[in-house]
Protein backbone atom coordinates (compact mmCIF):
# COMPACT_ATOMS: atom_id res chain seq x y z
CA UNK A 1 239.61 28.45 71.66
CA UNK A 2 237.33 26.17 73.75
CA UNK A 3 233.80 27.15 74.05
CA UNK A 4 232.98 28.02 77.81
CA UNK A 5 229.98 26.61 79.14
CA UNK A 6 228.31 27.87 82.67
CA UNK A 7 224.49 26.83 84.49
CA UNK A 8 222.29 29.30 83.16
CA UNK A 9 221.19 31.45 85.75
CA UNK A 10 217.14 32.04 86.87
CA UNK A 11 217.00 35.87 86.55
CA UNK A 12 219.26 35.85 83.04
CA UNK A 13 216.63 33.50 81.91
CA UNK A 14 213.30 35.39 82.66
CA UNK A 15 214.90 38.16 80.68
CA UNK A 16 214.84 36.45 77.47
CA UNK A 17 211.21 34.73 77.96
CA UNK A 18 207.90 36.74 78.03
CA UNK A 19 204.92 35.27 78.72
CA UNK A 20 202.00 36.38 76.27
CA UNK A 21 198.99 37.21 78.34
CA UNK A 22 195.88 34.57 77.17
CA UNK A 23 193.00 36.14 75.36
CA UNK A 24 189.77 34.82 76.13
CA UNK A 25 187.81 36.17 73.76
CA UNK A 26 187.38 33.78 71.23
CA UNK A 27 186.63 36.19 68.31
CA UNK A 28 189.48 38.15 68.89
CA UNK A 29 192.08 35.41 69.23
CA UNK A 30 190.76 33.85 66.55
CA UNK A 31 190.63 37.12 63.63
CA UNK A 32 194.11 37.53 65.39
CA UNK A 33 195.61 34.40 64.03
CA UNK A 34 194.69 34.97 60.70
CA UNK A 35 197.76 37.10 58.73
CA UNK A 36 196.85 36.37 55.13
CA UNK A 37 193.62 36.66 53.56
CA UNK A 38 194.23 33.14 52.45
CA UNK A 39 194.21 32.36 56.58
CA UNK A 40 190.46 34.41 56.80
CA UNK A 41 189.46 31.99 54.03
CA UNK A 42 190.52 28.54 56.42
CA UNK A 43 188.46 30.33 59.19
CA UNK A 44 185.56 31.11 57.21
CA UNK A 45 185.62 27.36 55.38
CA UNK A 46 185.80 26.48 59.39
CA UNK A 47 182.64 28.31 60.36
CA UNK A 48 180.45 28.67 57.31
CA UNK A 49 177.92 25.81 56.01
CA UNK A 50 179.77 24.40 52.75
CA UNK A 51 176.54 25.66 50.30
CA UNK A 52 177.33 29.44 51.80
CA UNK A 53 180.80 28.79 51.98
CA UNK A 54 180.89 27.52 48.66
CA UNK A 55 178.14 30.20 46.96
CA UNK A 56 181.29 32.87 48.51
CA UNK A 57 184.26 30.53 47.43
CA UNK A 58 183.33 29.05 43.82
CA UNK A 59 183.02 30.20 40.41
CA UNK A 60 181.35 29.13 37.20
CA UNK A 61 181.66 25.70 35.51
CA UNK A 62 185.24 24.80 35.86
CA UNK A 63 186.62 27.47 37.79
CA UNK A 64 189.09 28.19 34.80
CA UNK A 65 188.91 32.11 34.51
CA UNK A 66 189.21 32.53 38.71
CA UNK A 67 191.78 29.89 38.63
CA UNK A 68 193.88 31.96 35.93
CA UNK A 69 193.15 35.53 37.77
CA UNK A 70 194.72 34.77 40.68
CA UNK A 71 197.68 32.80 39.04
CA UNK A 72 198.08 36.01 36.68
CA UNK A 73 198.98 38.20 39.85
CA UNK A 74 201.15 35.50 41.28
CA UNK A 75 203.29 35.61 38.09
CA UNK A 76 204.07 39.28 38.50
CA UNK A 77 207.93 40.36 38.81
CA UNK A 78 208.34 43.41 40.81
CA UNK A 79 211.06 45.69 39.94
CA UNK A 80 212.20 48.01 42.83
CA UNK A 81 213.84 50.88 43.29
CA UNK A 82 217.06 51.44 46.01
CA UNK A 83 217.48 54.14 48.47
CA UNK A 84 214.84 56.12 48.53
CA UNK A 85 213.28 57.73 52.33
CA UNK A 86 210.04 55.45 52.68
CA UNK A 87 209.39 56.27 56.54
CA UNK A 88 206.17 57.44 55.02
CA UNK A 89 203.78 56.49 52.12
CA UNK A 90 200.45 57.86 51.19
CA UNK A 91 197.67 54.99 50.27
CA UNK A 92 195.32 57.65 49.57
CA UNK A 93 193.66 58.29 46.46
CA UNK A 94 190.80 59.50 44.11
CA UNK A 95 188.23 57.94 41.81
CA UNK A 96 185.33 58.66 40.17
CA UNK A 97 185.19 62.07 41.37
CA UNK A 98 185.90 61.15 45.28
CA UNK A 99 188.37 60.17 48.16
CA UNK A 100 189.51 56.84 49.23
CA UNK A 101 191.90 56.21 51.83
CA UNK A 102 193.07 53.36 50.29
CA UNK A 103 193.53 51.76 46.68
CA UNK A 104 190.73 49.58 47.07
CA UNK A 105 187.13 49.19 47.54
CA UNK A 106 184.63 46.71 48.60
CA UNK A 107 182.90 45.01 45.60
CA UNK A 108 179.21 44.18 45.33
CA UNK A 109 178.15 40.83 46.56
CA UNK A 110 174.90 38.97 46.52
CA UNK A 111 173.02 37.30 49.02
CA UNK A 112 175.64 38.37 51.37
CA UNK A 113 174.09 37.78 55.05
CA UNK A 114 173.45 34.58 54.34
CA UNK A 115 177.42 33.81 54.43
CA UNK A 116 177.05 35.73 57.89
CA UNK A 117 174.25 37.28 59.57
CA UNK A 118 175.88 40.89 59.68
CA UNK A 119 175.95 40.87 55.82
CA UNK A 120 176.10 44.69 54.45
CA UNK A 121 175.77 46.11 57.58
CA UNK A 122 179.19 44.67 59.12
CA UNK A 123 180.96 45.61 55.02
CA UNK A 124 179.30 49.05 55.27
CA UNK A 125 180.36 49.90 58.26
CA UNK A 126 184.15 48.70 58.14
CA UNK A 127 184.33 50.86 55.00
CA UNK A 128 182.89 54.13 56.34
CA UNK A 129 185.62 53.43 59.26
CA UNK A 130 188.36 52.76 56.91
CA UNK A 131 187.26 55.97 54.48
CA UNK A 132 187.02 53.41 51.70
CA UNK A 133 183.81 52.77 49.38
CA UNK A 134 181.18 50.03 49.71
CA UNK A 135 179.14 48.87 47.07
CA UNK A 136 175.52 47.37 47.49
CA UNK A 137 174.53 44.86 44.83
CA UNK A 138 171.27 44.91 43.27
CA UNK A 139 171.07 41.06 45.32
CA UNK A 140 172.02 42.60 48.48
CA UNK A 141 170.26 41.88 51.49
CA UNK A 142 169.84 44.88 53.06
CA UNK A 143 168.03 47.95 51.86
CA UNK A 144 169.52 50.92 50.35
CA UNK A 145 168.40 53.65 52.87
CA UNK A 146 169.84 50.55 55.67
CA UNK A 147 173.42 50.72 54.39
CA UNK A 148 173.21 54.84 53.86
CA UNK A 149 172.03 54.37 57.87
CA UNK A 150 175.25 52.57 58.75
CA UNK A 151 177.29 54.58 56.10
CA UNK A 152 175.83 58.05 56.39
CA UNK A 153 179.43 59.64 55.99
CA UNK A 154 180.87 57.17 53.83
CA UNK A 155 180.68 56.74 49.99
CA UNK A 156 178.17 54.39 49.40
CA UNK A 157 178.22 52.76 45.21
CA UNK A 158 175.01 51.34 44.43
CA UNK A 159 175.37 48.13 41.54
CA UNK A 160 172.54 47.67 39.07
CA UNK A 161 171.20 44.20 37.26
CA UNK A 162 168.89 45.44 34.27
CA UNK A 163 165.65 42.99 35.07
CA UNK A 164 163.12 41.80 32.99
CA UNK A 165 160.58 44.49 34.70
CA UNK A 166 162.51 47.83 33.98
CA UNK A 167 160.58 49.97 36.33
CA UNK A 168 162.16 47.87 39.41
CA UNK A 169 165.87 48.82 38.14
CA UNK A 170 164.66 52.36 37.47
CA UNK A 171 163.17 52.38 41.26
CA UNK A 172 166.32 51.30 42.34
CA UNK A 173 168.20 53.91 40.47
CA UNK A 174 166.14 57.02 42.02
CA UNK A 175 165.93 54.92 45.52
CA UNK A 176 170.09 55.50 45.42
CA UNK A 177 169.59 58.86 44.07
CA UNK A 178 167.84 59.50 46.80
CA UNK A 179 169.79 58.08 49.50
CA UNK A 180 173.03 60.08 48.60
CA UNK A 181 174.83 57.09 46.26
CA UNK A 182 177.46 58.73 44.77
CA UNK A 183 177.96 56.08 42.35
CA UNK A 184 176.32 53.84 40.26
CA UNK A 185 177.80 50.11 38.93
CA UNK A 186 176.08 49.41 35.46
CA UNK A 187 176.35 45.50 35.34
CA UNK A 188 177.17 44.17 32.02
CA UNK A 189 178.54 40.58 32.28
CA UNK A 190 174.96 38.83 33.65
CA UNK A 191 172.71 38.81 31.01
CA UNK A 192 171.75 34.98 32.11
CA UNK A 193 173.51 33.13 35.21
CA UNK A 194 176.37 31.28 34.83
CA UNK A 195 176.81 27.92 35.46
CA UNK A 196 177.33 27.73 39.50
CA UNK A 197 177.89 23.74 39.68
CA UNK A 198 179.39 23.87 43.26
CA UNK A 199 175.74 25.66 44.23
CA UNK A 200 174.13 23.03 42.19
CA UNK A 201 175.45 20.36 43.80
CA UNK A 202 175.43 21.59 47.14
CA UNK A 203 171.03 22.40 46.40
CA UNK A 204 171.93 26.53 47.40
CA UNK A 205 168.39 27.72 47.67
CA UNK A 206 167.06 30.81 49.07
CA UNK A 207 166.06 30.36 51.54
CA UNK A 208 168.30 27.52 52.68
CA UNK A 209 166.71 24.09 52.33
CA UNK A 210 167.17 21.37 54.98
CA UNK A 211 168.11 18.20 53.79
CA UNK A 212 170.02 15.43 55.43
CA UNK A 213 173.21 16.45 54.01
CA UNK A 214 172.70 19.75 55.25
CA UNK A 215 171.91 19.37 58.76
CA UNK A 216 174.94 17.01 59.35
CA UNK A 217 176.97 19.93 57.79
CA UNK A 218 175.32 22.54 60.06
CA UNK A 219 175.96 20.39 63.06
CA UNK A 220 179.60 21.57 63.85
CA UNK A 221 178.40 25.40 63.33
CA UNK A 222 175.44 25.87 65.30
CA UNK A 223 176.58 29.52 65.69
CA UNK A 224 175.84 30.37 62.24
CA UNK A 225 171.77 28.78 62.14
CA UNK A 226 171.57 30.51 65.65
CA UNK A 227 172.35 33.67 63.99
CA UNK A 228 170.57 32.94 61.14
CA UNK A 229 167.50 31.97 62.68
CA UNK A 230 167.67 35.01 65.50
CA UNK A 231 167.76 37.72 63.50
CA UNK A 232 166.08 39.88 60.89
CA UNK A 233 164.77 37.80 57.93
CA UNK A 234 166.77 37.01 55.26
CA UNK A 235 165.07 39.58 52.36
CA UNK A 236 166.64 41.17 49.32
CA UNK A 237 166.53 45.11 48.60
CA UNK A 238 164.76 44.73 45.35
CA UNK A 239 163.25 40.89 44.56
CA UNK A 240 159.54 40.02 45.99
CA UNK A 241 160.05 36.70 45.58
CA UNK A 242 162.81 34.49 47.40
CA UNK A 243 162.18 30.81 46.50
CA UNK A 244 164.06 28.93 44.42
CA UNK A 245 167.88 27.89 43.73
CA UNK A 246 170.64 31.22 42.79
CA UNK A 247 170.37 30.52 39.33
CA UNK A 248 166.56 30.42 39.11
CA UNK A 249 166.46 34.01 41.29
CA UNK A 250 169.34 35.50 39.18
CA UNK A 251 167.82 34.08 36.23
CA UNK A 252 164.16 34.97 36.63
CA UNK A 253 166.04 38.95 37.38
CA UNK A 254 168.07 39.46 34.63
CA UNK A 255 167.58 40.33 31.04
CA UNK A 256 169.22 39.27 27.82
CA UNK A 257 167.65 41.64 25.88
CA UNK A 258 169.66 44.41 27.90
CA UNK A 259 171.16 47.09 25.38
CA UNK A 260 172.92 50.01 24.97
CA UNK A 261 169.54 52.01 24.55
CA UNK A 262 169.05 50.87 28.82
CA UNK A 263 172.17 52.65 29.39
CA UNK A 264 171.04 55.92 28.05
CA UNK A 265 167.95 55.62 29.71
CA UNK A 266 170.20 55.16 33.17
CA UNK A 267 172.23 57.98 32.31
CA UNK A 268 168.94 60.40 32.10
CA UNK A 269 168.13 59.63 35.55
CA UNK A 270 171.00 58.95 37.83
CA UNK A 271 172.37 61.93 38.73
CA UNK A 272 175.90 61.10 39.94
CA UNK A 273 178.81 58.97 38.40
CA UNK A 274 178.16 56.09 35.92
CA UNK A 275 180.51 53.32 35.64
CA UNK A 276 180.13 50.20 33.26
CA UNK A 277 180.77 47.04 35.12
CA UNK A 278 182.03 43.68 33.53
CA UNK A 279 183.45 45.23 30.78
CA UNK A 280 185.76 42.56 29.09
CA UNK A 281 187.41 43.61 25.75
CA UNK A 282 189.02 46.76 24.42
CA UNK A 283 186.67 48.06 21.39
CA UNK A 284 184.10 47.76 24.26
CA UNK A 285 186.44 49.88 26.27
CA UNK A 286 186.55 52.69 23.29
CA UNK A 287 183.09 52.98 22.83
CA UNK A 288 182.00 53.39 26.60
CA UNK A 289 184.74 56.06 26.45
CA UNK A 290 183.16 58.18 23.51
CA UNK A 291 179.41 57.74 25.21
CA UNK A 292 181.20 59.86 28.22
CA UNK A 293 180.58 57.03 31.07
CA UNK A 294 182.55 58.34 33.79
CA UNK A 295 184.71 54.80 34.65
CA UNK A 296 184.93 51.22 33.85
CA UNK A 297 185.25 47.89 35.50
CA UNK A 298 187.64 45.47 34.56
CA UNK A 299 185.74 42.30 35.56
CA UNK A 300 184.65 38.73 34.50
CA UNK A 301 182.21 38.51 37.49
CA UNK A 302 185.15 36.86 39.96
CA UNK A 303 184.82 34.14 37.08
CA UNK A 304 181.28 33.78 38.22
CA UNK A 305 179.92 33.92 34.66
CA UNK A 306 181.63 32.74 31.53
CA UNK A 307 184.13 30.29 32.01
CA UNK A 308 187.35 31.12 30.37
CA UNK A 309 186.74 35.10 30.15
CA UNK A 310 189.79 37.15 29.44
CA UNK A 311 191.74 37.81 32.98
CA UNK A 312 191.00 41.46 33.79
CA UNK A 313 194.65 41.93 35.02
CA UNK A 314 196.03 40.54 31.17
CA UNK A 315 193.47 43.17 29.67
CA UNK A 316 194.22 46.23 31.81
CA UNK A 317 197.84 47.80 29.69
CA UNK A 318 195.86 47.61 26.65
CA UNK A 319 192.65 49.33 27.84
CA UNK A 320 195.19 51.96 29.92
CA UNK A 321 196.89 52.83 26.60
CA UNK A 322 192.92 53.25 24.69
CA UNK A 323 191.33 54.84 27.39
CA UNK A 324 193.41 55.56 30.42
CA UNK A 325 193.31 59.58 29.68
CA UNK A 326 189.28 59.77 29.26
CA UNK A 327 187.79 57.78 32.09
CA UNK A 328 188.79 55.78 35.72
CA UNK A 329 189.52 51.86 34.98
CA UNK A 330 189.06 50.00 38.15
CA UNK A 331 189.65 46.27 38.08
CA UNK A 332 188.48 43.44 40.09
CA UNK A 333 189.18 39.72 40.16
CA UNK A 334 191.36 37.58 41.98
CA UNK A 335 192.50 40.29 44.58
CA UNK A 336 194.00 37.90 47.61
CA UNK A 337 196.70 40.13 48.22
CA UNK A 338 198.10 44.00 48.95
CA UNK A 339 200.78 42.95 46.59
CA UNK A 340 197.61 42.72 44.22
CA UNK A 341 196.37 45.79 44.74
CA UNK A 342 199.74 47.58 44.14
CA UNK A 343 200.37 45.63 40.77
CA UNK A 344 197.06 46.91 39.41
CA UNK A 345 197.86 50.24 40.27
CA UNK A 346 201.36 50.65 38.76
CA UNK A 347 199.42 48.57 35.52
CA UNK A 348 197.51 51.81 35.09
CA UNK A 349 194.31 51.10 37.23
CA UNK A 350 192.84 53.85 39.20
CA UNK A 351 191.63 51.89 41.85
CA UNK A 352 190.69 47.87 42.81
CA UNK A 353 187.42 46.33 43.90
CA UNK A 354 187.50 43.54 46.55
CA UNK A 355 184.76 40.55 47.10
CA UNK A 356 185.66 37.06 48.24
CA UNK A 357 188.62 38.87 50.68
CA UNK A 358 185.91 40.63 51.81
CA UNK A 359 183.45 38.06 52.39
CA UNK A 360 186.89 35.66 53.66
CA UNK A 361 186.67 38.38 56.59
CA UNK A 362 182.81 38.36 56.81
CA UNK A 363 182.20 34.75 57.28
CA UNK A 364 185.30 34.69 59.60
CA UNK A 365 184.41 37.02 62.13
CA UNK A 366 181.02 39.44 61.05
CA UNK A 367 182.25 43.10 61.38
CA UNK A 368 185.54 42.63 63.33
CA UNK A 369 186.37 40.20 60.41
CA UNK A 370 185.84 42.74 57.12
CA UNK A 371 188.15 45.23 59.85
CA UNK A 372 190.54 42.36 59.89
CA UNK A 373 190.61 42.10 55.77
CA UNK A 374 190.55 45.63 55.65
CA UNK A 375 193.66 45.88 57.93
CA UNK A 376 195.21 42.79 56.22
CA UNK A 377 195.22 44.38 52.49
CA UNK A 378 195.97 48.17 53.36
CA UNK A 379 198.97 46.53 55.50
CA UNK A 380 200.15 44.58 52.43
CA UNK A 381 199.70 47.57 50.17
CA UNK A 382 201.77 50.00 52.57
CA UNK A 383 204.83 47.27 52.95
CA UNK A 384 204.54 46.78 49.04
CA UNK A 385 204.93 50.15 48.70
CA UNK A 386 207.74 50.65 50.92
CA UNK A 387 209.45 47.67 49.26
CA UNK A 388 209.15 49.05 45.98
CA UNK A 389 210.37 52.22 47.64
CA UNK A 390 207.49 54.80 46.44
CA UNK A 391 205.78 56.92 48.17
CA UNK A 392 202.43 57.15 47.24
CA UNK A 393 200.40 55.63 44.19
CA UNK A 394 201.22 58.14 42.08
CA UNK A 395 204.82 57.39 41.75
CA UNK A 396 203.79 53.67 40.69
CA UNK A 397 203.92 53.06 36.70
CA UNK A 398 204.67 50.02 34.64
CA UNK A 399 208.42 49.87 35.10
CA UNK A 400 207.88 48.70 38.47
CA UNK A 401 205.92 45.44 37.55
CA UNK A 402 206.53 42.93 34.73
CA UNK A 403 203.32 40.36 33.85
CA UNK A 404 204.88 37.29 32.83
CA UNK A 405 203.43 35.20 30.14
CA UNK A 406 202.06 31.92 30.72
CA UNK A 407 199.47 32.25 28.60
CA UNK A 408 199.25 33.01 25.18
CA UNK A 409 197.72 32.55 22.10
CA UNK A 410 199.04 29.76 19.74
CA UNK A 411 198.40 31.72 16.41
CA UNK A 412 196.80 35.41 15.41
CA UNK A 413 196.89 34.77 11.86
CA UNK A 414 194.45 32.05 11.56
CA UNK A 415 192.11 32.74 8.07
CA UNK A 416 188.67 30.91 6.98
């Protein structure tokens, strides 16, 4: 039979076009576009100077461990199940002794209003709204009775660096103690910096120092020195002095000669929960669980500090199986996606820490961006969900993710 043509007609037409009505603000368009955490990450490039961008975006020496984080949660294999009533799923959940509305948290970060001017208070804020947890870091750039001001409801994690002069990590402690921190991050991993070359090369210097490279950089984002140069003074919660590149401030801060004898001492006078950050092998794992710490981090710094580091996600079944019954094992590194999140969980983590999405979202739009991120992920962890046909994160357990192998090691048996 012969197709039958006929001249459209005016009124059928307008019925199958809609006009969308312009938005002129050029925020909201802009956070609007972005559907992926990987699109907050073209906006922020976009926006950002390349040494902030960069400080946010890069990793230590080669970018190997980061590199190999991310690619170990794109070479998961879901497994779902069929037929199951999904019209509703619960994101909520518990850890270390609290609520969170959602499976993840936002993770320390350094420095952090220098990638936008909003910094802490814009990541503090957009948690206590989303009834997740936000975690100040030791490098932050606003105080810790600031964020409890923007937080006061919220759960607010405070992250410690050990430092050469003990009494300013033991202020900081009772400072948080003070201020109603529920729960304190015992960084491990940053005895000395790690190699940042991209900061290196890029002369990342607190504060910022204007060469000519610089300035022609800065020309195309005049909104971020105007912000920069209008507001509050870029100052750090707990370091006097600000001169210098990253690595000399993180390295004139920290202490190798950190020990287990500093924990103890930490555990006497924080009152609330500890966890052990950067933790990185399982014997490590064992013997935080028989001191009685209250949780662990999974974490090789965001690949930030030794190149190569074991991938957090690769290490998480066998800590689970050690420890997973005496303490909360939250994980961090290479988070870009709900699907992420959700992997980590049914792996056997309690709950997942978030930093460059979160800065992505930051440097992309100041508050309304971390709402964006925050909107993003818990979107991707609800659809996840729903595709994997559970209902909340309880029902999620290993048979619902495979990790495939890509790496491996050649031989176990090698002898002297």
């Amino acid at each position: 039979m012969a197709l039958r043509r006929q001249a459209p007609k005016p009124s059928e037409l307008l019925e199958l076009v809609s006009f969308k009505r312009p938005d002129f603000n050029a925020r909201r368009r802009r956070l609007a576009s972005a559907l992926t955490i990987a699109d907050l990450r073209t906006i922020a490039k976009r926006r950002t100077p390349r040494a902030a961008f960069d400080y946010t975006d890069g990793a230590a020496d080669a970018e190997i461990s980061l590199a190999r984080a991310r690619q170990a949660f794109q070479d998961v294999e879901f497994h779902p199940s069929i037929l199951r009533d999904v019209s509703h799923v619960d994101t909520s959940t518990t850890v270390f002794g609290g609520p969170s509305a959602l499976p993840f948290g936002i993770a320390p970060t350094g420095f952090t209003r220098l990638m936008q001017a909003e910094g802490e208070y814009a990541g503090a804020a957009a948690a206590g709204a989303a009834g997740i947890p936000f975690s100040l870091s030791t490098l932050g750039t606003v105080s810790i009775e600031d964020v409890k001001a923007v937080n006061p409801n919220g759960r607010n994690w405070f992250q410690l660096y050990v430092m050469k002069q003990r009494e300013i990590s033991f202020g900081l402690v009772e400072r948080a103690a003070r201020a109603g921190f529920d729960t304190l991050l015992f960084t491990v991993d940053t005895p000395v910096a790690g190699a940042r070359l991209r900061d290196n090369r890029n002369g990342f210097s607190i504060p910022p120092q204007l060469t000519a490279s610089t300035v022609l950089n800065a020309i195309p984002r005049p909104w971020w020195w105007w912000d920069f140069l209008t507001t509050d003074k870029l100052e750090f919660a707990s370091l006097s002095s600000t001169g210098g590149t990253v690595a000399d401030l993180v390295g004139s801060a920290m202490d190798p000669s950190i020990s287990f004898d500093d924990l103890t001492v930490v555990r006497d006078i924080w009152p609330g929960r500890l966890v052990v950050k950067g933790v990185q092998n399982v014997e490590d794992s064992k013997r935080l669980a028989d001191l009685g710490v209250d949780g662990i981090v999974l974490s090789n710094h965001g690949g930030r500090q030794l190149d190569r580091a074991p991938v957090p996600f690769h290490l998480l079944p066998d800590v689970v199986r050690e420890v997973g019954r005496d303490l909360d094992i939250v994980i961090d590194t290479g988070i870009m996606h709900g699907s992420d999140i959700v992997a980590s969980i049914a792996m056997g983590a309690t709950f997942t820490l978030v930093g460059r999405a979160y800065l992505y979202g930051l440097m992309a739009g100041g508050r309304a961006g971390v709402d964006r991120m925050i909107e993003i992920l818990s979107g991707e962890v609800a659809r996840t969900m729903q595709l994997l046909q559970v209902n909340s994160l309880d029902e999620l357990n290993p048979s619902h993710v495979t990790q495939l192998a890509r790496l491996g090691p050649l031989r176990t048996d090698i002898r002297s």
